[in-house]
C-alpha atoms as a PDB file:
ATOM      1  CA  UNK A   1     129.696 136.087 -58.946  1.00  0.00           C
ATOM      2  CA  UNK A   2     131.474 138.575 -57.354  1.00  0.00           C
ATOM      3  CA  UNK A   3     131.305 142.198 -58.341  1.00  0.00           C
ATOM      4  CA  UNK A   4     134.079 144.355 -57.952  1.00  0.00           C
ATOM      5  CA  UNK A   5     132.976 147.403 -60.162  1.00  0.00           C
ATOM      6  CA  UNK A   6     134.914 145.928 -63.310  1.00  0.00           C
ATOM      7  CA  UNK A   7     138.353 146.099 -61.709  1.00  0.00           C
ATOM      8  CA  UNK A   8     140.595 142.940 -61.796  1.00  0.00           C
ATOM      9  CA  UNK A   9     142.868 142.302 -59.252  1.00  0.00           C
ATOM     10  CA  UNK A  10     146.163 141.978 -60.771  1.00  0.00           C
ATOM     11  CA  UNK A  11     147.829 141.208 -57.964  1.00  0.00           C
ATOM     12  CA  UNK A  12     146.460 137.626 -57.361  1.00  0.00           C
ATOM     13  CA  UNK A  13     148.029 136.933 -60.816  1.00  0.00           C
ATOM     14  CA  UNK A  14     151.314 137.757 -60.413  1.00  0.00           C
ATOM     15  CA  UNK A  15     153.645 134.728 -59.320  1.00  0.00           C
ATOM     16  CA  UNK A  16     155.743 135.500 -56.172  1.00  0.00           C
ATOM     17  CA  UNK A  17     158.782 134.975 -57.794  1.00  0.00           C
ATOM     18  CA  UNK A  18     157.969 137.887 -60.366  1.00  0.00           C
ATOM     19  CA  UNK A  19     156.783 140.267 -57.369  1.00  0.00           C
ATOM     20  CA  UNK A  20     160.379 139.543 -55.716  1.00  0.00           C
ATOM     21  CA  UNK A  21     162.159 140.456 -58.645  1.00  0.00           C
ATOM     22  CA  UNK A  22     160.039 143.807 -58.741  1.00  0.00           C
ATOM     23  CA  UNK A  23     160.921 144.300 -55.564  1.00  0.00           C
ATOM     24  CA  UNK A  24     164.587 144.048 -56.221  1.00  0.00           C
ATOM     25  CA  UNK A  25     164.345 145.533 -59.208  1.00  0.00           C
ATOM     26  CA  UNK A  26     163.004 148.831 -57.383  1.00  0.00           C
ATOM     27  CA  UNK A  27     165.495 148.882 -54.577  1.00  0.00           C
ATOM     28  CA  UNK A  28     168.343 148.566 -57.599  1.00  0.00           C
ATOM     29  CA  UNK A  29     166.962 151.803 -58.953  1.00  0.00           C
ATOM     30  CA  UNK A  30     166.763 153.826 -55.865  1.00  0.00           C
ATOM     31  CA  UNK A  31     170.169 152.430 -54.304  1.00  0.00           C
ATOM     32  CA  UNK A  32     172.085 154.082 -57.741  1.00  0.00           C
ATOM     33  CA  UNK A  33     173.985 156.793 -56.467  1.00  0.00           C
ATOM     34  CA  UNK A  34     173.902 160.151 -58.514  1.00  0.00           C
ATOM     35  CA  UNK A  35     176.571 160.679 -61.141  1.00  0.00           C
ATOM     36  CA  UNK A  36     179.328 163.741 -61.068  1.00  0.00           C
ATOM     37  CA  UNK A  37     177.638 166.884 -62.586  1.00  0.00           C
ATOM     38  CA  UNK A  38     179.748 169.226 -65.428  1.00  0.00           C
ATOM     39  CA  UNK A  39     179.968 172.460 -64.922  1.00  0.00           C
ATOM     40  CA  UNK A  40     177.330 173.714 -67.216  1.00  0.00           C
ATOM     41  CA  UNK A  41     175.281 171.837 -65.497  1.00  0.00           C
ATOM     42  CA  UNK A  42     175.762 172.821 -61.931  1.00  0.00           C
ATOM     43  CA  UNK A  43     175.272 176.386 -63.880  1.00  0.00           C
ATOM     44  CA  UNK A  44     171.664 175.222 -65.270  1.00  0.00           C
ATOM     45  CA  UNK A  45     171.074 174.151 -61.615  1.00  0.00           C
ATOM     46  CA  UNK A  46     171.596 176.823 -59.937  1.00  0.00           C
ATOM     47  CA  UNK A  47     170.084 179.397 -62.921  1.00  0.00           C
ATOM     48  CA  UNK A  48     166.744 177.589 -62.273  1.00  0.00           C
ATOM     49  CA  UNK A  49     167.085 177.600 -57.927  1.00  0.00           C
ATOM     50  CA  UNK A  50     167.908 181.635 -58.665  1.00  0.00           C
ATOM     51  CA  UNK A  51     164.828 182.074 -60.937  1.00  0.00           C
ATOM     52  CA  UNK A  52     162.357 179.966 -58.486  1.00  0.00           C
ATOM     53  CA  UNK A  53     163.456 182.450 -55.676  1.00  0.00           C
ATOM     54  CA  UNK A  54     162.917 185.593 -57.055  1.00  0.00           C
ATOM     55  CA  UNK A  55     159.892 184.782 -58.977  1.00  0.00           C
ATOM     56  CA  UNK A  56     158.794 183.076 -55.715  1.00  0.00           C
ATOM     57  CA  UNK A  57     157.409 180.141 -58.289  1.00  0.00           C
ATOM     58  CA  UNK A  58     157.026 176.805 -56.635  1.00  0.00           C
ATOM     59  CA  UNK A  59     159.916 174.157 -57.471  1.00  0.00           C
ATOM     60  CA  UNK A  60     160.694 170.426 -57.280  1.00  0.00           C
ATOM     61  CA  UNK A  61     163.862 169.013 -56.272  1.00  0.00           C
ATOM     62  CA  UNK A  62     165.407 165.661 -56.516  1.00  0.00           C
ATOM     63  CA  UNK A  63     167.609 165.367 -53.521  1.00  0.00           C
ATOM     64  CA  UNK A  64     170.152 162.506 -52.747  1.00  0.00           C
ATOM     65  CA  UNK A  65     170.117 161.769 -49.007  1.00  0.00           C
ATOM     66  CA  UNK A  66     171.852 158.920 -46.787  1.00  0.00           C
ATOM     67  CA  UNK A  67     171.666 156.693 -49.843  1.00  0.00           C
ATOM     68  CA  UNK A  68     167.934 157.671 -50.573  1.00  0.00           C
ATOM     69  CA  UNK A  69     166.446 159.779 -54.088  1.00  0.00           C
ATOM     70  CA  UNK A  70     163.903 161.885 -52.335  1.00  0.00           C
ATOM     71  CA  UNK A  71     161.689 164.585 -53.960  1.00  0.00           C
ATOM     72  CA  UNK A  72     159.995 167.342 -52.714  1.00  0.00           C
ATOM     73  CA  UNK A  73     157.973 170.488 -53.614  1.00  0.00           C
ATOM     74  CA  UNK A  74     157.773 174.133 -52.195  1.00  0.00           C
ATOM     75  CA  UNK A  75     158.982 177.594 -52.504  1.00  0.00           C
ATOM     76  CA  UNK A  76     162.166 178.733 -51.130  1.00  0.00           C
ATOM     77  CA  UNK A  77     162.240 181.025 -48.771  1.00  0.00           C
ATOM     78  CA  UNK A  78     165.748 181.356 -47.822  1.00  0.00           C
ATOM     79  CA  UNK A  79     168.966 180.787 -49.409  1.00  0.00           C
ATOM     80  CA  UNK A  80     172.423 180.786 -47.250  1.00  0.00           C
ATOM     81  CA  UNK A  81     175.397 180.492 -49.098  1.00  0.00           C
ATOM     82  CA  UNK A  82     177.634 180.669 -46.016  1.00  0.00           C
ATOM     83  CA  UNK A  83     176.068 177.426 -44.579  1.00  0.00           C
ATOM     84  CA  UNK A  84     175.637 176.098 -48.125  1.00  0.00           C
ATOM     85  CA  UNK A  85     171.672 175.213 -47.670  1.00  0.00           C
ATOM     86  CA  UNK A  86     168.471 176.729 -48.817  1.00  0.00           C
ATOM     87  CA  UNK A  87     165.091 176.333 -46.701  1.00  0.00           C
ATOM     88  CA  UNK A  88     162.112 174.950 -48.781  1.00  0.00           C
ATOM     89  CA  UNK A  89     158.678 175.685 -47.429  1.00  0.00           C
ATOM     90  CA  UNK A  90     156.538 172.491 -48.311  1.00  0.00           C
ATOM     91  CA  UNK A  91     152.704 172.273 -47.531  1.00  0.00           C
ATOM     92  CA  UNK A  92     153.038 171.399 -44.240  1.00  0.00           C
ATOM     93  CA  UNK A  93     157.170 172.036 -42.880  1.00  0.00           C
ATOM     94  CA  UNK A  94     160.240 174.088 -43.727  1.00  0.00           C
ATOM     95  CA  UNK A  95     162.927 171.982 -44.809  1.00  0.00           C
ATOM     96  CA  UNK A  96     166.470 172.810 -44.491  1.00  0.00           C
ATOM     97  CA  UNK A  97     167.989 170.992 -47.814  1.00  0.00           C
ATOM     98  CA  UNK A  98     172.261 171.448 -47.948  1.00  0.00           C
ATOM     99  CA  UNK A  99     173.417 171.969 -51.649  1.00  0.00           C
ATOM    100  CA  UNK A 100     175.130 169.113 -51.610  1.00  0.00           C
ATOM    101  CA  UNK A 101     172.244 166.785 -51.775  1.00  0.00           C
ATOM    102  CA  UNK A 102     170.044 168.746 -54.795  1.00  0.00           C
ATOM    103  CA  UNK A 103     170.952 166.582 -58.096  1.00  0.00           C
ATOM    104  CA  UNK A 104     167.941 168.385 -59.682  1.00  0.00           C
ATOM    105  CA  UNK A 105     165.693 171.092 -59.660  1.00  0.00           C
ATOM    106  CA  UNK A 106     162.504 171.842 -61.971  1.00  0.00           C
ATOM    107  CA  UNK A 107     160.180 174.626 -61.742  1.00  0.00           C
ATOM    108  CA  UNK A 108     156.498 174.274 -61.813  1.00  0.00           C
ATOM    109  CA  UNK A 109     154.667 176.771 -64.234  1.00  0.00           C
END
């Protein structure tokens, strides 16, 4: 008998035609592009960017990039309105992320 510390592999049971459709499933989701944002809430967007930088209180964005949803974490250390981007320090690089591409932002008590 082989002991695996109680864990069952779920993966051997799982037909290949139901892992394909996962699969497909999954790139449907992330290939959705974002949706046109009302006013009140490209407001509510930027209210909670504006509060994150001058509480310097980390925040998570969920960016839309060359057909991707990406999402990072950091504080922002910079915001340029001329070049319409913000810099977000993460744990390990300073990210340059263009307005454009922020679909949301959430700030982490």
């Amino acid at each position: 008998m082989n002991k695996d510390r109680g864990t069952i592999k779920w993966t051997s049971l799982m037909l290949p035609e139901h892992v394909q459709r996962l699969r497909a499933w999954e790139n449907e989701l992330n290939d959705t592009p974002p949706k046109e944002k009302a006013d009140w809430e490209l407001e509510a967007l930027h209210e909670t960017i504006q509060r994150a930088y001058e509480l310097k209180m980390p925040i998570t964005f969920t960016l839309y990039q060359q057909n991707k949803w990406q999402t990072l974490t950091g504080f922002i250390t910079t915001i340029d309105v001329l070049k319409k981007l913000l810099l977000l320090e993460t744990d390990m690089t300073v990210k340059a992320i263009p307005f454009l591409t922020i679909q949301e932002a959430e700030v982490d008590d």
